[in-house]
Protein backbone atom coordinates (compact mmCIF):
# COMPACT_ATOMS: atom_id res chain seq x y z
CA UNK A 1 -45.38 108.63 24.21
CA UNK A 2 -43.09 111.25 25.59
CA UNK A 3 -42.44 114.71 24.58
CA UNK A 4 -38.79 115.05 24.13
CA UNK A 5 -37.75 118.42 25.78
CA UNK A 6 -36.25 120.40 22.77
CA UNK A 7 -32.88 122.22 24.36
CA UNK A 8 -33.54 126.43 25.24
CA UNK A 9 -31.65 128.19 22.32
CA UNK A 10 -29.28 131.02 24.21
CA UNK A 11 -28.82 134.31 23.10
CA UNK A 12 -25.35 135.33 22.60
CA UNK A 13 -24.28 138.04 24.72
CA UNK A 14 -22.20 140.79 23.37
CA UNK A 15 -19.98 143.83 24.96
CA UNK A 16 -18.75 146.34 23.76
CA UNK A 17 -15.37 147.55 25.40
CA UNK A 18 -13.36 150.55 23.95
CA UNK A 19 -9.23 151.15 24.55
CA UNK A 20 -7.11 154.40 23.48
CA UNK A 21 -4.76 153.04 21.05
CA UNK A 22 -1.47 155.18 19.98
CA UNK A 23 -1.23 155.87 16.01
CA UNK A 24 2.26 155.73 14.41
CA UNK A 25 2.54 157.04 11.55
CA UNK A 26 6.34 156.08 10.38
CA UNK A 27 8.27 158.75 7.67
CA UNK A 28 11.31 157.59 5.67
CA UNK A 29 13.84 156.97 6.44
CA UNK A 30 12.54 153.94 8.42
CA UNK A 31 16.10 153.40 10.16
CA UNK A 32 15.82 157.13 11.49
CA UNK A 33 11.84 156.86 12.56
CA UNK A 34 12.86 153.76 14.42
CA UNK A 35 16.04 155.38 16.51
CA UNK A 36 13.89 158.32 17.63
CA UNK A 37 11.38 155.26 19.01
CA UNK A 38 14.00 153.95 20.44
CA UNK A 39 15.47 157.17 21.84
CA UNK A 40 11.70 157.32 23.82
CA UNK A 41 11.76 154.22 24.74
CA UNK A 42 15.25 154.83 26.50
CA UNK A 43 13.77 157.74 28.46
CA UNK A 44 10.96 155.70 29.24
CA UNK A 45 11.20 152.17 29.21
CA UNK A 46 7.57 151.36 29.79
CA UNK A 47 6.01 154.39 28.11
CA UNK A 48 4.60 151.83 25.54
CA UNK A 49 4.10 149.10 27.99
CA UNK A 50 0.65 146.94 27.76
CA UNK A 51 -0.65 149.63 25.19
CA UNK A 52 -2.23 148.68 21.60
CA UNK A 53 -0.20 150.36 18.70
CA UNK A 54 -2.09 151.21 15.41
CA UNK A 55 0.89 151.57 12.13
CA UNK A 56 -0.51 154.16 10.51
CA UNK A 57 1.13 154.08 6.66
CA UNK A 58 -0.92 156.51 4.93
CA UNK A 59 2.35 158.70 4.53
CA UNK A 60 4.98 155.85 3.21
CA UNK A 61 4.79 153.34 0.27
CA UNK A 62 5.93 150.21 2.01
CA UNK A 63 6.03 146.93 0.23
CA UNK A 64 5.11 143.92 1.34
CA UNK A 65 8.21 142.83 2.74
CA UNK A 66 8.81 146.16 4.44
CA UNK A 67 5.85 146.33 5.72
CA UNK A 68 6.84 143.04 7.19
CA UNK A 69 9.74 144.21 8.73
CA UNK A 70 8.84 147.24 10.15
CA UNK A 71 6.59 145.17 12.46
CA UNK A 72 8.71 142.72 13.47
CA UNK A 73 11.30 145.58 14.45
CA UNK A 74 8.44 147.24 16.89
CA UNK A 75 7.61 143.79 18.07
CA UNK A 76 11.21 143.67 18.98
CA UNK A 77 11.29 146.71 20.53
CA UNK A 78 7.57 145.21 23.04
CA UNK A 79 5.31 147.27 20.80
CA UNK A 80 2.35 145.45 20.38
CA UNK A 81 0.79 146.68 17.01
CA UNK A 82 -3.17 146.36 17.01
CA UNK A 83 -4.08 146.81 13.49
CA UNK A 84 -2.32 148.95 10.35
CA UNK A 85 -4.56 151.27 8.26
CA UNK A 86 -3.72 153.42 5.41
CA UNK A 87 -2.16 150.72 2.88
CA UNK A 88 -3.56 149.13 0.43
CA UNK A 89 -4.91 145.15 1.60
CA UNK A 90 -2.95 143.35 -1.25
CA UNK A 91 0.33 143.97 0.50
CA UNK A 92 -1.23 142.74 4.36
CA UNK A 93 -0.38 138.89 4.28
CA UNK A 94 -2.12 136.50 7.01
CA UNK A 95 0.45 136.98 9.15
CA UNK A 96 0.29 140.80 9.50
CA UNK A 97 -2.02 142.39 11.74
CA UNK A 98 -5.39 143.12 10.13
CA UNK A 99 -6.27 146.29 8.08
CA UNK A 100 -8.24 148.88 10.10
CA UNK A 101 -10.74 151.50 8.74
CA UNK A 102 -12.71 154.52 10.21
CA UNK A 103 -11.12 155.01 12.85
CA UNK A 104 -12.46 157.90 15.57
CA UNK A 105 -13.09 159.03 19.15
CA UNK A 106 -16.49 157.33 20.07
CA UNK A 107 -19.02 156.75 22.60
CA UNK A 108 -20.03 152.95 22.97
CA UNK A 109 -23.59 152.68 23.54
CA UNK A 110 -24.64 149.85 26.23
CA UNK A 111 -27.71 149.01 24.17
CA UNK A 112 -28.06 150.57 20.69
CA UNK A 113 -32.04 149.47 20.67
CA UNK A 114 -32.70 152.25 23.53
CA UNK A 115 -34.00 155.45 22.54
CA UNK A 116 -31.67 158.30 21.58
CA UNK A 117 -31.14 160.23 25.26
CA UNK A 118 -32.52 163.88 25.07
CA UNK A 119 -30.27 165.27 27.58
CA UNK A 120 -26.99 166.44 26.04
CA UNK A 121 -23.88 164.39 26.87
CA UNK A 122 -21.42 165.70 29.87
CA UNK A 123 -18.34 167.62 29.08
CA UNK A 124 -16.23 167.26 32.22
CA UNK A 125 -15.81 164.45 34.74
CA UNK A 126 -15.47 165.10 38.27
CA UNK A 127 -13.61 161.92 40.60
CA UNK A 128 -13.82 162.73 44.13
CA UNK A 129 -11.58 159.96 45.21
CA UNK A 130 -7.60 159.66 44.12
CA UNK A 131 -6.53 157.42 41.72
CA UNK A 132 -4.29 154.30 42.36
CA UNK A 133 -1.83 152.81 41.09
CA UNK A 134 -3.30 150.53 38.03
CA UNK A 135 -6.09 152.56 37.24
CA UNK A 136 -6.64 154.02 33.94
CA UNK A 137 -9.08 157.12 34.04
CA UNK A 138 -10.18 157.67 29.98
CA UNK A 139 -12.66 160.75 29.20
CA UNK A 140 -12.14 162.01 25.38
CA UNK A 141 -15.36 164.03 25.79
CA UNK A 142 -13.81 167.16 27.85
CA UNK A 143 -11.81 168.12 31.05
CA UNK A 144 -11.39 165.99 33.97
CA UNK A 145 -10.96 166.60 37.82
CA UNK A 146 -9.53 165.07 40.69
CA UNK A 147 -10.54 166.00 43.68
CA UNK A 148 -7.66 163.52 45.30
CA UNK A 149 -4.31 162.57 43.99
CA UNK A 150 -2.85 159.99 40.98
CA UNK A 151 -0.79 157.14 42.17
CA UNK A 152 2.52 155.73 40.60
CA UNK A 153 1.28 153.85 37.87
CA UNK A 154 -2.20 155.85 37.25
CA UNK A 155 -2.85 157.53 34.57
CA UNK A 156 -5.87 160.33 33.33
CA UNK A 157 -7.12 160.56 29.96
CA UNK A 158 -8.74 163.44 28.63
CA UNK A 159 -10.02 165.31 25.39
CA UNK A 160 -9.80 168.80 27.71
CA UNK A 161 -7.57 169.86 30.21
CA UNK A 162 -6.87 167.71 33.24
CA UNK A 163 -7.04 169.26 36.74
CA UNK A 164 -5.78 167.76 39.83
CA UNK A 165 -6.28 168.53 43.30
CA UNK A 166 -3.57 166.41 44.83
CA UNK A 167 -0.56 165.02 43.75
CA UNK A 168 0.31 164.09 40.40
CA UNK A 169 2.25 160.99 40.47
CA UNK A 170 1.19 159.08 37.70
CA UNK A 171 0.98 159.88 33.83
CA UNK A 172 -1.74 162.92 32.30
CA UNK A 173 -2.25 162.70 28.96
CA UNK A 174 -4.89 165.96 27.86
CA UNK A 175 -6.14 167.10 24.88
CA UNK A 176 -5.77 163.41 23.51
CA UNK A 177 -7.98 164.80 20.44
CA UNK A 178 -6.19 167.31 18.43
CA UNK A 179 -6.74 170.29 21.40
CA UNK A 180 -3.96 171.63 21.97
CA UNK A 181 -5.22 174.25 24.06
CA UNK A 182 -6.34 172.07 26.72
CA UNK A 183 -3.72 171.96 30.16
CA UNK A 184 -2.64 170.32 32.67
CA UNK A 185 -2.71 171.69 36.38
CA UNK A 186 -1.67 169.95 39.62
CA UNK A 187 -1.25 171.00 42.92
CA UNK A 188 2.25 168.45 43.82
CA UNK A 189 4.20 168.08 40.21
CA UNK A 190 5.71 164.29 40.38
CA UNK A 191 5.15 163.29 36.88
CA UNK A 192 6.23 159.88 35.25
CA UNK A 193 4.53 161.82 32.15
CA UNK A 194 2.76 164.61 30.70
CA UNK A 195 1.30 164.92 27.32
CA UNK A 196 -0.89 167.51 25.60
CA UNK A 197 -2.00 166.27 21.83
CA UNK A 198 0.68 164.02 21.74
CA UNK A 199 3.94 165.87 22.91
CA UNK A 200 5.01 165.36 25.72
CA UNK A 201 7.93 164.93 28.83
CA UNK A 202 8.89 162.12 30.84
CA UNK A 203 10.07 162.32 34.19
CA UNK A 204 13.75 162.57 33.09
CA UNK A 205 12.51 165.95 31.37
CA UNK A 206 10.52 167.26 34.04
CA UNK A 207 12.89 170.28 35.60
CA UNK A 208 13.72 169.58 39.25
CA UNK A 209 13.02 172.56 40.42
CA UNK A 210 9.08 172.09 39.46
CA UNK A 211 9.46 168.70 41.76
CA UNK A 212 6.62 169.12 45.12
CA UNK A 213 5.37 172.53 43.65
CA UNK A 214 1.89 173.67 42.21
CA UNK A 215 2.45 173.26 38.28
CA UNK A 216 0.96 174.02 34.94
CA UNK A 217 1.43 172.35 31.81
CA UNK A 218 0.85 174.03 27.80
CA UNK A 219 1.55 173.55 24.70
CA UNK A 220 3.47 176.49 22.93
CA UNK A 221 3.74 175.79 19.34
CA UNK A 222 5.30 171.82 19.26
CA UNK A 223 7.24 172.84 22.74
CA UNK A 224 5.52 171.76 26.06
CA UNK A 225 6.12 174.57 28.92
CA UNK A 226 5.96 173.56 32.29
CA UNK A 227 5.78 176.35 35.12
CA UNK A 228 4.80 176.53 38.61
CA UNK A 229 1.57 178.33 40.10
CA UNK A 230 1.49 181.47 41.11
């Protein structure tokens, strides 16, 4: 009699990938929040482009339906809302995007059954080669570096300040975690962005006179200053 072969049970394999996700948090009137989205939006037209949204409503009691309508206006508007937290679940229907909890900066472990590393955790990234066009360069644990420049389309994440060597081309978005001490420094000002703990200036902002120059960015109060190197 023959053994019948009994089929190899696979393991299902799991990764973890993380994404920075912008947080709205919407303030009555509605009408008004959504014309000062839409006044960004005109300055930058693909500020919002590609990246996942949370609605955060903590800070507005929304019903149902207006809950409703608020995101079909941002999905109008090619704002792509990941997940809403802050509301209470009986007023998210199926249709809505799902309720989100516990929400923080984190670092994804590759395999949590490894032991615990003793050596403490770096708190600045160093890239010795520029950044191209397409590339997204996320570090929420301190300041990063470029040794090189960052192209047209490129963009640096950081939870510190963000230094670069080259030309700045792309977007730089620093202190992406509350600090609002952290800067921005750059040795060829281009900018289709800067931000510091979530203010920021587009291009169209960016004074000409900085244009080619060594600059620094900071955060005075809610203002951003931009000034060249001395």
């Amino acid at each position: 009699m023959n053994a019948i072969a009994q089929p190899t049970r696979q393991l299902v394999r799991m990764r973890g990938r993380s994404y920075v996700a912008f947080v709205f948090a919407p303030v009555v009137p509605i009408v008004g929040w959504l014309e000062e989205i839409d006044a960004t939006l005109a300055r930058s037209p693909g500020f919002f482009a590609g990246k996942p949204v949370v609605l955060d409503l903590s800070a507005v009691d929304l019903s149902e339906t207006a809950i409703m309508h608020l995101v079909a206006s941002l999905e109008q508007r090619n704002v792509r809302v990941l997940g809403i937290e802050g509301v209470d679940p009986v007023r998210l229907t199926a249709s809505m995007p799902p309720l989100l909890t516990g929400g923080r900066s984190c670092v994804l472990m590759q395999n949590e059954l490894k032991k615990p590393e003793t050596k403490p955790k770096p708190t600045s990234l160093l890239l010795e080669n520029p950044v191209r066009s397409g590339q997204s360069i996320v570090f929420t644990e301190g300041d990063v570096t470029v040794l090189g420049s960052v192209g047209s389309g490129a963009e640096i994440v950081a939870g510190g300040s963000i230094h670069i060597y080259g030309t700045l081309r792309g977007r730089a978005m620093a202190g992406v975690n509350g600090n609002s001490a952290a800067r921005i420094y750059c040795q060829k000002i281009e900018a289709e962005l800067l931000a510091i703990d979530g203010y920021y200036q587009t291009a169209e902002e960016i004074d000409v006179a900085l244009r080619n120059r060594p600059a620094q960015a900071w955060l005075e109060g809610d203002v951003m200053r931009i000034a060249p190197l001395s």
